[in-house]
PDBML (XML) file of the C-alpha atoms, coordinates in Angstrom:
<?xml version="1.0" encoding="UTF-8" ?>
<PDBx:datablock datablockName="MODEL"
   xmlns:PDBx="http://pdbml.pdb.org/schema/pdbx-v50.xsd"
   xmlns:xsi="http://www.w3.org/2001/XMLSchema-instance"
   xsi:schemaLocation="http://pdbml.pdb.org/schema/pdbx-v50.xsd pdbx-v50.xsd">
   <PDBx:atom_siteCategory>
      <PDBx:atom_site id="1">
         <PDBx:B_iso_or_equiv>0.00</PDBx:B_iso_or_equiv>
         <PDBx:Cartn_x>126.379</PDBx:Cartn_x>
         <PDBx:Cartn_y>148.599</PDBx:Cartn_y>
         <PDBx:Cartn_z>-197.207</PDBx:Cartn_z>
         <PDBx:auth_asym_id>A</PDBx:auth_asym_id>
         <PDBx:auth_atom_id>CA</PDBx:auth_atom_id>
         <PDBx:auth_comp_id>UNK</PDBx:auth_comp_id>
         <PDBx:auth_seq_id>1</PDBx:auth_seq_id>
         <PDBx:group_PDB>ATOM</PDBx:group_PDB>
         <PDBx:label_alt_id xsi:nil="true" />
         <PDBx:label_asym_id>A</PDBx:label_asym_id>
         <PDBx:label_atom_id>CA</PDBx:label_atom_id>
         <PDBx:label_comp_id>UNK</PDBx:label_comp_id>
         <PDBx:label_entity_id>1</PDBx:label_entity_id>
         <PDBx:label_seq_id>1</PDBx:label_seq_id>
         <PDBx:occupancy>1.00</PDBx:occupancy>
         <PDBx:pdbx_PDB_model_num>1</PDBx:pdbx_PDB_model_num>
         <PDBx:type_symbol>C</PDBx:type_symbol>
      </PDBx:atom_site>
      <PDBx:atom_site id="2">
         <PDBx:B_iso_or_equiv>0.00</PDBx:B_iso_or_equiv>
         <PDBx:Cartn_x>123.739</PDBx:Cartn_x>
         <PDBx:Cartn_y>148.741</PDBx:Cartn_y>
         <PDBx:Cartn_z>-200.209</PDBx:Cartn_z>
         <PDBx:auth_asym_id>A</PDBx:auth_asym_id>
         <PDBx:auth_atom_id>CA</PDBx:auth_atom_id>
         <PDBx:auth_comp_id>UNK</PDBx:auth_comp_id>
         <PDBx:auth_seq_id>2</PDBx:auth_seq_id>
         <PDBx:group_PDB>ATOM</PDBx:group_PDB>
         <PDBx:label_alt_id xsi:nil="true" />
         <PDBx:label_asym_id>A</PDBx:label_asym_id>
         <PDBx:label_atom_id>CA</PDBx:label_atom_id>
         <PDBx:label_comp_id>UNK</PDBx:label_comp_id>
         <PDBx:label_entity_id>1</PDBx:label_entity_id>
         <PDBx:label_seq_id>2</PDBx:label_seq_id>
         <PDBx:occupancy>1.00</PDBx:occupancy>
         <PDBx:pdbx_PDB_model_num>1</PDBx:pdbx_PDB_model_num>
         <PDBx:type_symbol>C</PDBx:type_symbol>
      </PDBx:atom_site>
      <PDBx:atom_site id="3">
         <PDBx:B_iso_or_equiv>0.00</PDBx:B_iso_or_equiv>
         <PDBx:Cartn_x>123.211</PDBx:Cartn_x>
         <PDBx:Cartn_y>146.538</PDBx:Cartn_y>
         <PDBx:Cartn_z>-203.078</PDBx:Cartn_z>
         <PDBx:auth_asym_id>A</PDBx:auth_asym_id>
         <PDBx:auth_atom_id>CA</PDBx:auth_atom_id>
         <PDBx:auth_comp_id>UNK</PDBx:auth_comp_id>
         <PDBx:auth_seq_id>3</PDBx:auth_seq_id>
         <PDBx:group_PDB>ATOM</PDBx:group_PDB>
         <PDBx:label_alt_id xsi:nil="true" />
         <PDBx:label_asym_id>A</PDBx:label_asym_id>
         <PDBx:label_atom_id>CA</PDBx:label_atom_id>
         <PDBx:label_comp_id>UNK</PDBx:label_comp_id>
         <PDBx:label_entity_id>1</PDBx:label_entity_id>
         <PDBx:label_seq_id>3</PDBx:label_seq_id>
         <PDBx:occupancy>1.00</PDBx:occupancy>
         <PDBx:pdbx_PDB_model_num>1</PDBx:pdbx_PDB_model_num>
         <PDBx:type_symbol>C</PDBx:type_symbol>
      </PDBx:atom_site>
      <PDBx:atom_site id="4">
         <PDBx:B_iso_or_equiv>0.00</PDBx:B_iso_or_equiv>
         <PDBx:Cartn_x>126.199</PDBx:Cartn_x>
         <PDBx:Cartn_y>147.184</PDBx:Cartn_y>
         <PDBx:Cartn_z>-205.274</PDBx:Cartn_z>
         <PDBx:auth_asym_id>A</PDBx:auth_asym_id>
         <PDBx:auth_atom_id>CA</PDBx:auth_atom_id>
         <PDBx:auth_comp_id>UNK</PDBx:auth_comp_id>
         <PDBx:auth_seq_id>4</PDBx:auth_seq_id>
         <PDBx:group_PDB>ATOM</PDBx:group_PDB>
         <PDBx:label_alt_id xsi:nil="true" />
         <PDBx:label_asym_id>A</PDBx:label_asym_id>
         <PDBx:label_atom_id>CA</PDBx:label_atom_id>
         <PDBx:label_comp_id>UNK</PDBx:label_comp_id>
         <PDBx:label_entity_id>1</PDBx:label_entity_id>
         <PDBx:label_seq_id>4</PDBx:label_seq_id>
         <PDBx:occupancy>1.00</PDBx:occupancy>
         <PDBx:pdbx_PDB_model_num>1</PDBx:pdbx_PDB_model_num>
         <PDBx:type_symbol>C</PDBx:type_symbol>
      </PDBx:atom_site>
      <PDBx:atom_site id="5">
         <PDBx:B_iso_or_equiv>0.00</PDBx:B_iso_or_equiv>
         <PDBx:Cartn_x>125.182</PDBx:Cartn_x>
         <PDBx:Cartn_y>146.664</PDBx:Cartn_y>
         <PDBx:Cartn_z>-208.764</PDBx:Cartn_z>
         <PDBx:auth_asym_id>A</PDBx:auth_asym_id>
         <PDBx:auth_atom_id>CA</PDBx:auth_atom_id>
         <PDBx:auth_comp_id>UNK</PDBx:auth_comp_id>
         <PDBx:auth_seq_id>5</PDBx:auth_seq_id>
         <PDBx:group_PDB>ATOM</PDBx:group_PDB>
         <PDBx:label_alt_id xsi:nil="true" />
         <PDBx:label_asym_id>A</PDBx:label_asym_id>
         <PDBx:label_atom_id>CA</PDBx:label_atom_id>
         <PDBx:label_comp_id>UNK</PDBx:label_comp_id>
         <PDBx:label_entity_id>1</PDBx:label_entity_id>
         <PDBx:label_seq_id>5</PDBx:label_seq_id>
         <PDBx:occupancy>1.00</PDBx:occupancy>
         <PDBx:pdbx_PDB_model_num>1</PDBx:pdbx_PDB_model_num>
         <PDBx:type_symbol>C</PDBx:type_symbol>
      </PDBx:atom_site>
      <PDBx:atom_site id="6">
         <PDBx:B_iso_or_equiv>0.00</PDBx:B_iso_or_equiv>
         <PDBx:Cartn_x>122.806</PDBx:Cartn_x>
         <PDBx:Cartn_y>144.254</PDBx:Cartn_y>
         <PDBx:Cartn_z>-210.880</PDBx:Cartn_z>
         <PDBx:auth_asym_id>A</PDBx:auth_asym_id>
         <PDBx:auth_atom_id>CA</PDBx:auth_atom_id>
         <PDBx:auth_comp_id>UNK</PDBx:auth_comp_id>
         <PDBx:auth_seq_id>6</PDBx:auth_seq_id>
         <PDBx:group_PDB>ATOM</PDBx:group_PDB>
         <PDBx:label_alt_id xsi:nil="true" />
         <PDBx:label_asym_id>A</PDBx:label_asym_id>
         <PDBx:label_atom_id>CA</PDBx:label_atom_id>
         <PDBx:label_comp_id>UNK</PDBx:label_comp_id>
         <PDBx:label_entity_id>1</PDBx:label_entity_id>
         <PDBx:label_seq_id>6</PDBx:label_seq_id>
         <PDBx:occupancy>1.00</PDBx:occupancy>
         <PDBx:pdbx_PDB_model_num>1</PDBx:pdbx_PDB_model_num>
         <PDBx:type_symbol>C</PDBx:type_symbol>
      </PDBx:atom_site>
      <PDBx:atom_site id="7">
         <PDBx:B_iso_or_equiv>0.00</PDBx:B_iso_or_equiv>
         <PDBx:Cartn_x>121.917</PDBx:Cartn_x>
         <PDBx:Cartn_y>140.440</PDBx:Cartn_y>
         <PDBx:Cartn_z>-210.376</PDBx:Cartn_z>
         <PDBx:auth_asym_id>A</PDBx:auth_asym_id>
         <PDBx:auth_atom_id>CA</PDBx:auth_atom_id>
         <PDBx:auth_comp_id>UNK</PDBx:auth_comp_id>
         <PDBx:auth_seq_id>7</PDBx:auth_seq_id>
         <PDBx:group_PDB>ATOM</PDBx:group_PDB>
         <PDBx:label_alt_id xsi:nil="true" />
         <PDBx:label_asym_id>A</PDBx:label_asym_id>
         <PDBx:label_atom_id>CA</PDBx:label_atom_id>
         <PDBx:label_comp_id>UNK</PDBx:label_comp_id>
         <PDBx:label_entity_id>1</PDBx:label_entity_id>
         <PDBx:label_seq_id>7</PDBx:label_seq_id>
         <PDBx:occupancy>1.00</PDBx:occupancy>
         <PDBx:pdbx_PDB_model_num>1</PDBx:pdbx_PDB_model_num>
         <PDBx:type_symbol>C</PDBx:type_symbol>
      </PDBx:atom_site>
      <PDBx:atom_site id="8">
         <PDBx:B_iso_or_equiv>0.00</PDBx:B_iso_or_equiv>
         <PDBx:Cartn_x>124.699</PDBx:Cartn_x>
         <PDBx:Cartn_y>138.940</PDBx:Cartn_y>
         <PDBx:Cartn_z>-213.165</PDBx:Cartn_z>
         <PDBx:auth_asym_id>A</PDBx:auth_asym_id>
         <PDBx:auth_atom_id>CA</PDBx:auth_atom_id>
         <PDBx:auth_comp_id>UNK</PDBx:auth_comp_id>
         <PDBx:auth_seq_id>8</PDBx:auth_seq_id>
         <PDBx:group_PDB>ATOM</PDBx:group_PDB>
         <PDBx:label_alt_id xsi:nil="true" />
         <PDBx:label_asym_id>A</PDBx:label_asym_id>
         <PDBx:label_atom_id>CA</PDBx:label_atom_id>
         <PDBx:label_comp_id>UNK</PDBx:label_comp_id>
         <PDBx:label_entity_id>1</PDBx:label_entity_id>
         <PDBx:label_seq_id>8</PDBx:label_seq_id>
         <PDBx:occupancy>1.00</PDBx:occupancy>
         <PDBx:pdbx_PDB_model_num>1</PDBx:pdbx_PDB_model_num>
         <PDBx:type_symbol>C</PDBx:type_symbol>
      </PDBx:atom_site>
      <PDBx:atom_site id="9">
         <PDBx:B_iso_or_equiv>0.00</PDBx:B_iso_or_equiv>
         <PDBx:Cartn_x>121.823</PDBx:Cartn_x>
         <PDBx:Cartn_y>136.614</PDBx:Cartn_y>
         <PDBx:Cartn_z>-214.680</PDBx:Cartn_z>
         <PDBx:auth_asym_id>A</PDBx:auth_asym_id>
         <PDBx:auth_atom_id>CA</PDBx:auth_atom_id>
         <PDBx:auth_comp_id>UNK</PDBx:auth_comp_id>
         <PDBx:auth_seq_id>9</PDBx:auth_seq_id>
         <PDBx:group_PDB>ATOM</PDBx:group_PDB>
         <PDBx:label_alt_id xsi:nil="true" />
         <PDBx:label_asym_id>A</PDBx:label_asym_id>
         <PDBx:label_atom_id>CA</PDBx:label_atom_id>
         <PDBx:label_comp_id>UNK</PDBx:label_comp_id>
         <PDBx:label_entity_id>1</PDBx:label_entity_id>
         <PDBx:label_seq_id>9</PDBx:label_seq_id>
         <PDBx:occupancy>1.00</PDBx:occupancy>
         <PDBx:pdbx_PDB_model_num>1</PDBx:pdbx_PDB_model_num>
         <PDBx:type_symbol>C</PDBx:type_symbol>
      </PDBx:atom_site>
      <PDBx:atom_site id="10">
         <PDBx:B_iso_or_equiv>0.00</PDBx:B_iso_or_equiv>
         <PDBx:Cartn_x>124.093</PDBx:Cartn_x>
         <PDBx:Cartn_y>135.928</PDBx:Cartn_y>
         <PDBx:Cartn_z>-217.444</PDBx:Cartn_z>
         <PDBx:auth_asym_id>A</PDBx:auth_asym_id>
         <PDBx:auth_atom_id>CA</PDBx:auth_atom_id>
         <PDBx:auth_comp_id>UNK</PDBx:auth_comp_id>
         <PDBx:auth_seq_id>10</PDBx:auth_seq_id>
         <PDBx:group_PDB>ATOM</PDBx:group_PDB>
         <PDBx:label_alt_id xsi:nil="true" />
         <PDBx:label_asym_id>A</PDBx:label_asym_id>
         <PDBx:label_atom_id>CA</PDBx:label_atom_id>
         <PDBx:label_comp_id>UNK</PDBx:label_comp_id>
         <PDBx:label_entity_id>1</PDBx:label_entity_id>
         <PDBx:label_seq_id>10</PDBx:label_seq_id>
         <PDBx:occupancy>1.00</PDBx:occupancy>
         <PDBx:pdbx_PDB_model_num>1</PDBx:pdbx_PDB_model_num>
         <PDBx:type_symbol>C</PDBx:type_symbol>
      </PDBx:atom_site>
      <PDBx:atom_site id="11">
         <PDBx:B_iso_or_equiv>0.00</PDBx:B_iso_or_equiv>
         <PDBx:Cartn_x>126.656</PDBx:Cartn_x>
         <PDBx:Cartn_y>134.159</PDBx:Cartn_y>
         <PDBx:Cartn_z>-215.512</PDBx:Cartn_z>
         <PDBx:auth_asym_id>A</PDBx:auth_asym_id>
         <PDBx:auth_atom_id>CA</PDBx:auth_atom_id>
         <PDBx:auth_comp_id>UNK</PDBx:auth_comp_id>
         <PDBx:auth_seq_id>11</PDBx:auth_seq_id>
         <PDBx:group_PDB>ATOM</PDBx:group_PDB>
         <PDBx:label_alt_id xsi:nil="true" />
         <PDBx:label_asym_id>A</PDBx:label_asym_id>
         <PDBx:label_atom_id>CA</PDBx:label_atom_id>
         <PDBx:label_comp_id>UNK</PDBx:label_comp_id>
         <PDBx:label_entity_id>1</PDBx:label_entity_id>
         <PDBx:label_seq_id>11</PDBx:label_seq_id>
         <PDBx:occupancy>1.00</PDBx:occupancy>
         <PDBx:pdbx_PDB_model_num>1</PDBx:pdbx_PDB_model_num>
         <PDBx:type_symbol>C</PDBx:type_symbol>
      </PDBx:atom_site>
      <PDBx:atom_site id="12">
         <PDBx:B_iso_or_equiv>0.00</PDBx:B_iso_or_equiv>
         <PDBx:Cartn_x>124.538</PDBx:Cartn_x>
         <PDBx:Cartn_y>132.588</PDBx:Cartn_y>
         <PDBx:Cartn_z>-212.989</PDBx:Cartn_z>
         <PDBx:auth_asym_id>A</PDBx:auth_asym_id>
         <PDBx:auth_atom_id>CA</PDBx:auth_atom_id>
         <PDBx:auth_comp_id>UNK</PDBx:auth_comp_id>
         <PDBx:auth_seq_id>12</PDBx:auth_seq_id>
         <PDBx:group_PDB>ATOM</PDBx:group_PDB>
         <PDBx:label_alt_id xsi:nil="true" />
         <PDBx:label_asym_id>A</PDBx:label_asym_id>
         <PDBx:label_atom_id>CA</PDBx:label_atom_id>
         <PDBx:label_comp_id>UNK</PDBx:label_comp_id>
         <PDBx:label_entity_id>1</PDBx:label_entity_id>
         <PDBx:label_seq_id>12</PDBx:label_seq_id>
         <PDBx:occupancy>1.00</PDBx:occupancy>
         <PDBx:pdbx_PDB_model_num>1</PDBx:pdbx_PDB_model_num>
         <PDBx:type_symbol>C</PDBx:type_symbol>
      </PDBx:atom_site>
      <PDBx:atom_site id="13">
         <PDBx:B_iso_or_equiv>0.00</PDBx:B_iso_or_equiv>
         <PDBx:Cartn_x>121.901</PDBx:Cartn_x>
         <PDBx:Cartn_y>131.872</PDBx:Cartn_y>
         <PDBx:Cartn_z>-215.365</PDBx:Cartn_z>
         <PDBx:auth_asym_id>A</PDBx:auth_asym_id>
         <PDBx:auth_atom_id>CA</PDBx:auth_atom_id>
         <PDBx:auth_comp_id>UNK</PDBx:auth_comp_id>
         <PDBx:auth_seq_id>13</PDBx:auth_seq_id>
         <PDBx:group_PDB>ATOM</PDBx:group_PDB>
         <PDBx:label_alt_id xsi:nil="true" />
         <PDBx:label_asym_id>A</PDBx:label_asym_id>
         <PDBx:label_atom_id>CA</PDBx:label_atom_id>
         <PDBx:label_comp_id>UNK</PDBx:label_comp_id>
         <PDBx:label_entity_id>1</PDBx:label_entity_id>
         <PDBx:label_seq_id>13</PDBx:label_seq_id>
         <PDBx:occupancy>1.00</PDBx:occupancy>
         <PDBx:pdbx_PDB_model_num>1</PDBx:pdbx_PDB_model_num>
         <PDBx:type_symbol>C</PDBx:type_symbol>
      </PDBx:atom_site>
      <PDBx:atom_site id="14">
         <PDBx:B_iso_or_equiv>0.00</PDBx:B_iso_or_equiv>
         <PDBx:Cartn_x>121.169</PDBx:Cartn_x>
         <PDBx:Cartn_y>128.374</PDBx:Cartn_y>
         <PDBx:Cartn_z>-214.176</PDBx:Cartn_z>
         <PDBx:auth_asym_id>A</PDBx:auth_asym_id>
         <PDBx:auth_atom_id>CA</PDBx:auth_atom_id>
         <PDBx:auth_comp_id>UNK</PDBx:auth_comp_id>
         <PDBx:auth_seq_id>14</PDBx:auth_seq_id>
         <PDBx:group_PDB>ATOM</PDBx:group_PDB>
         <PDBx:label_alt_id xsi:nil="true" />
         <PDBx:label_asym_id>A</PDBx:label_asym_id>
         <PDBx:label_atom_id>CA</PDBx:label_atom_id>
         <PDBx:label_comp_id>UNK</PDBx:label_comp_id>
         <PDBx:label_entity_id>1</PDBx:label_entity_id>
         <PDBx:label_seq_id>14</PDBx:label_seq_id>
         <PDBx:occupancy>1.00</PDBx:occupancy>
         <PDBx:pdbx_PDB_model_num>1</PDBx:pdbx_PDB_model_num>
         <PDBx:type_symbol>C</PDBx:type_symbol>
      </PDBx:atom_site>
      <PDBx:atom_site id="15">
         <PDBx:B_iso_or_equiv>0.00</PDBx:B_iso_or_equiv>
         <PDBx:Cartn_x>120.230</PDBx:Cartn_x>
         <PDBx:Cartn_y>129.098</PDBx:Cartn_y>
         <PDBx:Cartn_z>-210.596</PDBx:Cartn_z>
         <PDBx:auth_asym_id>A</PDBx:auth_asym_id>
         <PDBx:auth_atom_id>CA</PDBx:auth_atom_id>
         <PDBx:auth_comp_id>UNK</PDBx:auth_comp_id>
         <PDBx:auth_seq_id>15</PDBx:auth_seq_id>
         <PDBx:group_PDB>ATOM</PDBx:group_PDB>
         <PDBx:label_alt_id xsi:nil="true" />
         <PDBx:label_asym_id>A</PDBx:label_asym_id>
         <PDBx:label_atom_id>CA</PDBx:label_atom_id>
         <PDBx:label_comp_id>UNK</PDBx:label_comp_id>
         <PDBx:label_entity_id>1</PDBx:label_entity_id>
         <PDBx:label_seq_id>15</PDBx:label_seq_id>
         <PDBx:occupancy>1.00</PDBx:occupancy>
         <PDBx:pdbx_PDB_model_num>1</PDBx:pdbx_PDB_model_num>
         <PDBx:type_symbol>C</PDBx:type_symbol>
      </PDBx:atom_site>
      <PDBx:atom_site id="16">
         <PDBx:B_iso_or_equiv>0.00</PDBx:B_iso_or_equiv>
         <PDBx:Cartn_x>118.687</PDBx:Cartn_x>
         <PDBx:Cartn_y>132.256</PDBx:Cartn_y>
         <PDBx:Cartn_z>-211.344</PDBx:Cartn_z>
         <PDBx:auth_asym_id>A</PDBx:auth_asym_id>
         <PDBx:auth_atom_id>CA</PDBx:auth_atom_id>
         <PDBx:auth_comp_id>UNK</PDBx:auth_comp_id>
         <PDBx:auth_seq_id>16</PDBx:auth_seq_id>
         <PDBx:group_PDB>ATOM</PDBx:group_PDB>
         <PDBx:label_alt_id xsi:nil="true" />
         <PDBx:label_asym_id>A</PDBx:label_asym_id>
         <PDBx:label_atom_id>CA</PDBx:label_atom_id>
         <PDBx:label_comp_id>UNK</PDBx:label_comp_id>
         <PDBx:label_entity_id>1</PDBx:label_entity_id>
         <PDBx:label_seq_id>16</PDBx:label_seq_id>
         <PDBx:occupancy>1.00</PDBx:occupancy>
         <PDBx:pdbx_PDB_model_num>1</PDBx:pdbx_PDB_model_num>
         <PDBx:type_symbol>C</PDBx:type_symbol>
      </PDBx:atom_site>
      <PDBx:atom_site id="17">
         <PDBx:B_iso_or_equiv>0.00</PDBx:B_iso_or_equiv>
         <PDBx:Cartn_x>116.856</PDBx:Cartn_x>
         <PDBx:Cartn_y>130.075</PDBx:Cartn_y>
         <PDBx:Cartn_z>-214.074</PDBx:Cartn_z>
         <PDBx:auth_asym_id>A</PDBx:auth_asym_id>
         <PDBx:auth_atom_id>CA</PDBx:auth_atom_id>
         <PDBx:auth_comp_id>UNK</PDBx:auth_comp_id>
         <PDBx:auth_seq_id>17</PDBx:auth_seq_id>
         <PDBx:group_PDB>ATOM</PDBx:group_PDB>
         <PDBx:label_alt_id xsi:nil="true" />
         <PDBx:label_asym_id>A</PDBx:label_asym_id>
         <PDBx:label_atom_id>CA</PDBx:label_atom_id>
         <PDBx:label_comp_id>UNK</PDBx:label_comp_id>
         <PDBx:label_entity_id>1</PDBx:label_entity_id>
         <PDBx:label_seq_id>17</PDBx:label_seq_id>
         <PDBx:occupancy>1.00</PDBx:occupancy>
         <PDBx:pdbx_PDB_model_num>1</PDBx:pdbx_PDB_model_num>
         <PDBx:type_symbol>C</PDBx:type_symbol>
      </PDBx:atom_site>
      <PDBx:atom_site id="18">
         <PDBx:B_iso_or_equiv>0.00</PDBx:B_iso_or_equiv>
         <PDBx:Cartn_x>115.643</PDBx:Cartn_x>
         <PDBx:Cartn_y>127.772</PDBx:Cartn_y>
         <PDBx:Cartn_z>-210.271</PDBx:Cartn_z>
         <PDBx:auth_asym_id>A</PDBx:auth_asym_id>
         <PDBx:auth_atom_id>CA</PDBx:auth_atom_id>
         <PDBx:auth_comp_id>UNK</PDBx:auth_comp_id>
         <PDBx:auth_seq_id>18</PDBx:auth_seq_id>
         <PDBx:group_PDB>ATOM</PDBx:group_PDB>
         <PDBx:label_alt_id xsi:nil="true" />
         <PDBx:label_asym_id>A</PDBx:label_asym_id>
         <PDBx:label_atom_id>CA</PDBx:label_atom_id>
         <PDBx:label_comp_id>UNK</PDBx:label_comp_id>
         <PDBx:label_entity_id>1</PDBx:label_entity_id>
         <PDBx:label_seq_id>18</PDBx:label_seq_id>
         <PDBx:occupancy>1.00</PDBx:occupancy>
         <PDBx:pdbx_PDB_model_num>1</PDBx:pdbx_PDB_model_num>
         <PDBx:type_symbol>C</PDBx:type_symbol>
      </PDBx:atom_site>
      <PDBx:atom_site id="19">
         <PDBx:B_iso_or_equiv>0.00</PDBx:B_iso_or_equiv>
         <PDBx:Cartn_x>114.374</PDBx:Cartn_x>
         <PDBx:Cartn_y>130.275</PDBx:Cartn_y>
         <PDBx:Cartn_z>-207.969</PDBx:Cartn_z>
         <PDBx:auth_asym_id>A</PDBx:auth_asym_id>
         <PDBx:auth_atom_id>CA</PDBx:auth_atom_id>
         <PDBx:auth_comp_id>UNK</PDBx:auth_comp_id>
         <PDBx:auth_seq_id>19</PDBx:auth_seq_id>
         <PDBx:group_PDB>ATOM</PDBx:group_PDB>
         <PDBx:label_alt_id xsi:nil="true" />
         <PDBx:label_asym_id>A</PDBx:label_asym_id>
         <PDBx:label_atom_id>CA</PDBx:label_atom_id>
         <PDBx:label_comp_id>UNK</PDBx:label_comp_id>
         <PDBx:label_entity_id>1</PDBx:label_entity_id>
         <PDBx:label_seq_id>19</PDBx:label_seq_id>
         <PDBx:occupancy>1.00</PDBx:occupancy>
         <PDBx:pdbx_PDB_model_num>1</PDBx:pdbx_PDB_model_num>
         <PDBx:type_symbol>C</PDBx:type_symbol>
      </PDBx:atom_site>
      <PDBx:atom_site id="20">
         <PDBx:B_iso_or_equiv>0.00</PDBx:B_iso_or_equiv>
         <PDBx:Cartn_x>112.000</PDBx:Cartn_x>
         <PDBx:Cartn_y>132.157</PDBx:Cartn_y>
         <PDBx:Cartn_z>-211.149</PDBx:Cartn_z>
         <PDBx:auth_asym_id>A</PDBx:auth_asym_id>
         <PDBx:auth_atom_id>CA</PDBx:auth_atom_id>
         <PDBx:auth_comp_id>UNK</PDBx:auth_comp_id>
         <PDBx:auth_seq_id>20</PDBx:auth_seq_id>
         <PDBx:group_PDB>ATOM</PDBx:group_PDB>
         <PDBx:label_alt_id xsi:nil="true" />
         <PDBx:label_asym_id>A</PDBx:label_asym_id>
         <PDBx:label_atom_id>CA</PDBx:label_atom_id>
         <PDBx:label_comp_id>UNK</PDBx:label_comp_id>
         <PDBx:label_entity_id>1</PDBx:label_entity_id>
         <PDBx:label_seq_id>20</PDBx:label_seq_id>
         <PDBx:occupancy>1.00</PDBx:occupancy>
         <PDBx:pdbx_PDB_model_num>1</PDBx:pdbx_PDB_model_num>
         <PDBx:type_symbol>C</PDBx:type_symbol>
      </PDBx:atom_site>
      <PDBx:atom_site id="21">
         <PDBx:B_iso_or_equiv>0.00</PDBx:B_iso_or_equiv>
         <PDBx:Cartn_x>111.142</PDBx:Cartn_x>
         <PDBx:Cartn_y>128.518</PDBx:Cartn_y>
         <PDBx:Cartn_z>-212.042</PDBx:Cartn_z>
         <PDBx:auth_asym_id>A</PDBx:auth_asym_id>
         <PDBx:auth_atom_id>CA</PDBx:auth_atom_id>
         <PDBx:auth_comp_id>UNK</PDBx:auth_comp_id>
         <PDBx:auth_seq_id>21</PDBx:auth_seq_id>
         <PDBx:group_PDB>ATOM</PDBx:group_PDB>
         <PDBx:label_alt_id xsi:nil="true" />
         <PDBx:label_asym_id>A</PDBx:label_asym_id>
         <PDBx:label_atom_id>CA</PDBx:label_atom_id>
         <PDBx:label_comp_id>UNK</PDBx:label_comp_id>
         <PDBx:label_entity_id>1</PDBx:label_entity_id>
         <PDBx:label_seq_id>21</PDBx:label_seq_id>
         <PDBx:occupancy>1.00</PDBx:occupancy>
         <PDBx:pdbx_PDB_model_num>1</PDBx:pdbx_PDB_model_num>
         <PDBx:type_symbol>C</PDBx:type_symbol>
      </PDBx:atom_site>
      <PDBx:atom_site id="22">
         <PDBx:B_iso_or_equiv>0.00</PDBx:B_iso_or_equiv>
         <PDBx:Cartn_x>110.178</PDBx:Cartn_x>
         <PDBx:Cartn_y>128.285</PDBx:Cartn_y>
         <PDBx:Cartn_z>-208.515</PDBx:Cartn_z>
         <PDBx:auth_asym_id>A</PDBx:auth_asym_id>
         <PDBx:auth_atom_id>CA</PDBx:auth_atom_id>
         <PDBx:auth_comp_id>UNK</PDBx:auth_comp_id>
         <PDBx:auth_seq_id>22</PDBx:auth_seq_id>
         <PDBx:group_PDB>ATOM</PDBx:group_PDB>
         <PDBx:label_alt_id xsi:nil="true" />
         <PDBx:label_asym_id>A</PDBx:label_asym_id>
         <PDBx:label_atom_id>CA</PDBx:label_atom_id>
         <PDBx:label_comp_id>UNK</PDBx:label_comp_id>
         <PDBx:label_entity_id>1</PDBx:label_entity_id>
         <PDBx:label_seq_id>22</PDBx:label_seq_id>
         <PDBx:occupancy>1.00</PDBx:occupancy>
         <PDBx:pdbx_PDB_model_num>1</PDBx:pdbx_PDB_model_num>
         <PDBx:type_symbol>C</PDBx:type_symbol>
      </PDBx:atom_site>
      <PDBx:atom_site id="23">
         <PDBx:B_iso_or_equiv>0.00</PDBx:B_iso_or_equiv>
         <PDBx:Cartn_x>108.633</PDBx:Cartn_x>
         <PDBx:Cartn_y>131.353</PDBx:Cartn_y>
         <PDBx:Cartn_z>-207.810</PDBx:Cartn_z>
         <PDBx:auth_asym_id>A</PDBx:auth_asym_id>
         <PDBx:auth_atom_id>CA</PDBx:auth_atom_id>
         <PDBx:auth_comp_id>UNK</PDBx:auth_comp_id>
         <PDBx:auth_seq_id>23</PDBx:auth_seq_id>
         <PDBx:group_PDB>ATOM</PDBx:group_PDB>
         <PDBx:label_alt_id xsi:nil="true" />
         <PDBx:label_asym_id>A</PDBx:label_asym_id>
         <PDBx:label_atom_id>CA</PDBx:label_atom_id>
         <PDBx:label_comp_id>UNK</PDBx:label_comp_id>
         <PDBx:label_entity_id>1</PDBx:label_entity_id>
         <PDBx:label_seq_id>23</PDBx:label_seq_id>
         <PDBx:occupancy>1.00</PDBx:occupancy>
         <PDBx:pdbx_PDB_model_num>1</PDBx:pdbx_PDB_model_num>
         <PDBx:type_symbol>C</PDBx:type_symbol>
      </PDBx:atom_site>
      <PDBx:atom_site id="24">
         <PDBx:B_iso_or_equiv>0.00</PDBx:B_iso_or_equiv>
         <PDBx:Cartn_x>106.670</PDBx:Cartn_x>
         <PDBx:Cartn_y>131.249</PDBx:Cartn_y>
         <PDBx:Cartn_z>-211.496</PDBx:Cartn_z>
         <PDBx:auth_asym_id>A</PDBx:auth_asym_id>
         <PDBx:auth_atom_id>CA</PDBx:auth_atom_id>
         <PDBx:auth_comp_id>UNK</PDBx:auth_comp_id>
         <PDBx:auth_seq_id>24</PDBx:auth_seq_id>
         <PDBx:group_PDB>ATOM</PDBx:group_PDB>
         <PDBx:label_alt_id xsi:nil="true" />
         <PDBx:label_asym_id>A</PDBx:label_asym_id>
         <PDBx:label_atom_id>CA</PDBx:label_atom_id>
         <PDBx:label_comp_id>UNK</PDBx:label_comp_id>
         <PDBx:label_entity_id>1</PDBx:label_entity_id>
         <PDBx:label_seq_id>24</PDBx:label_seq_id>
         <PDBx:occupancy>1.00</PDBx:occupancy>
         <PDBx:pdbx_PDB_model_num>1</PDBx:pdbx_PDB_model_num>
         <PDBx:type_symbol>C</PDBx:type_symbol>
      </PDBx:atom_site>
   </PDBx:atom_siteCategory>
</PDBx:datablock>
């Protein structure tokens, strides 16, 4: 319905690590 909690960076590091590589 809403977002339910935090972005888990920390197990999905890597293609967080893409899209703020891409966005930077």
């Amino acid at each position: 319905i809403t977002t339910e909690g935090g972005l888990d960076v920390y197990a999905h590091k890597d293609s967080v690590r893409e899209a703020v590589a891409r966005l930077h």
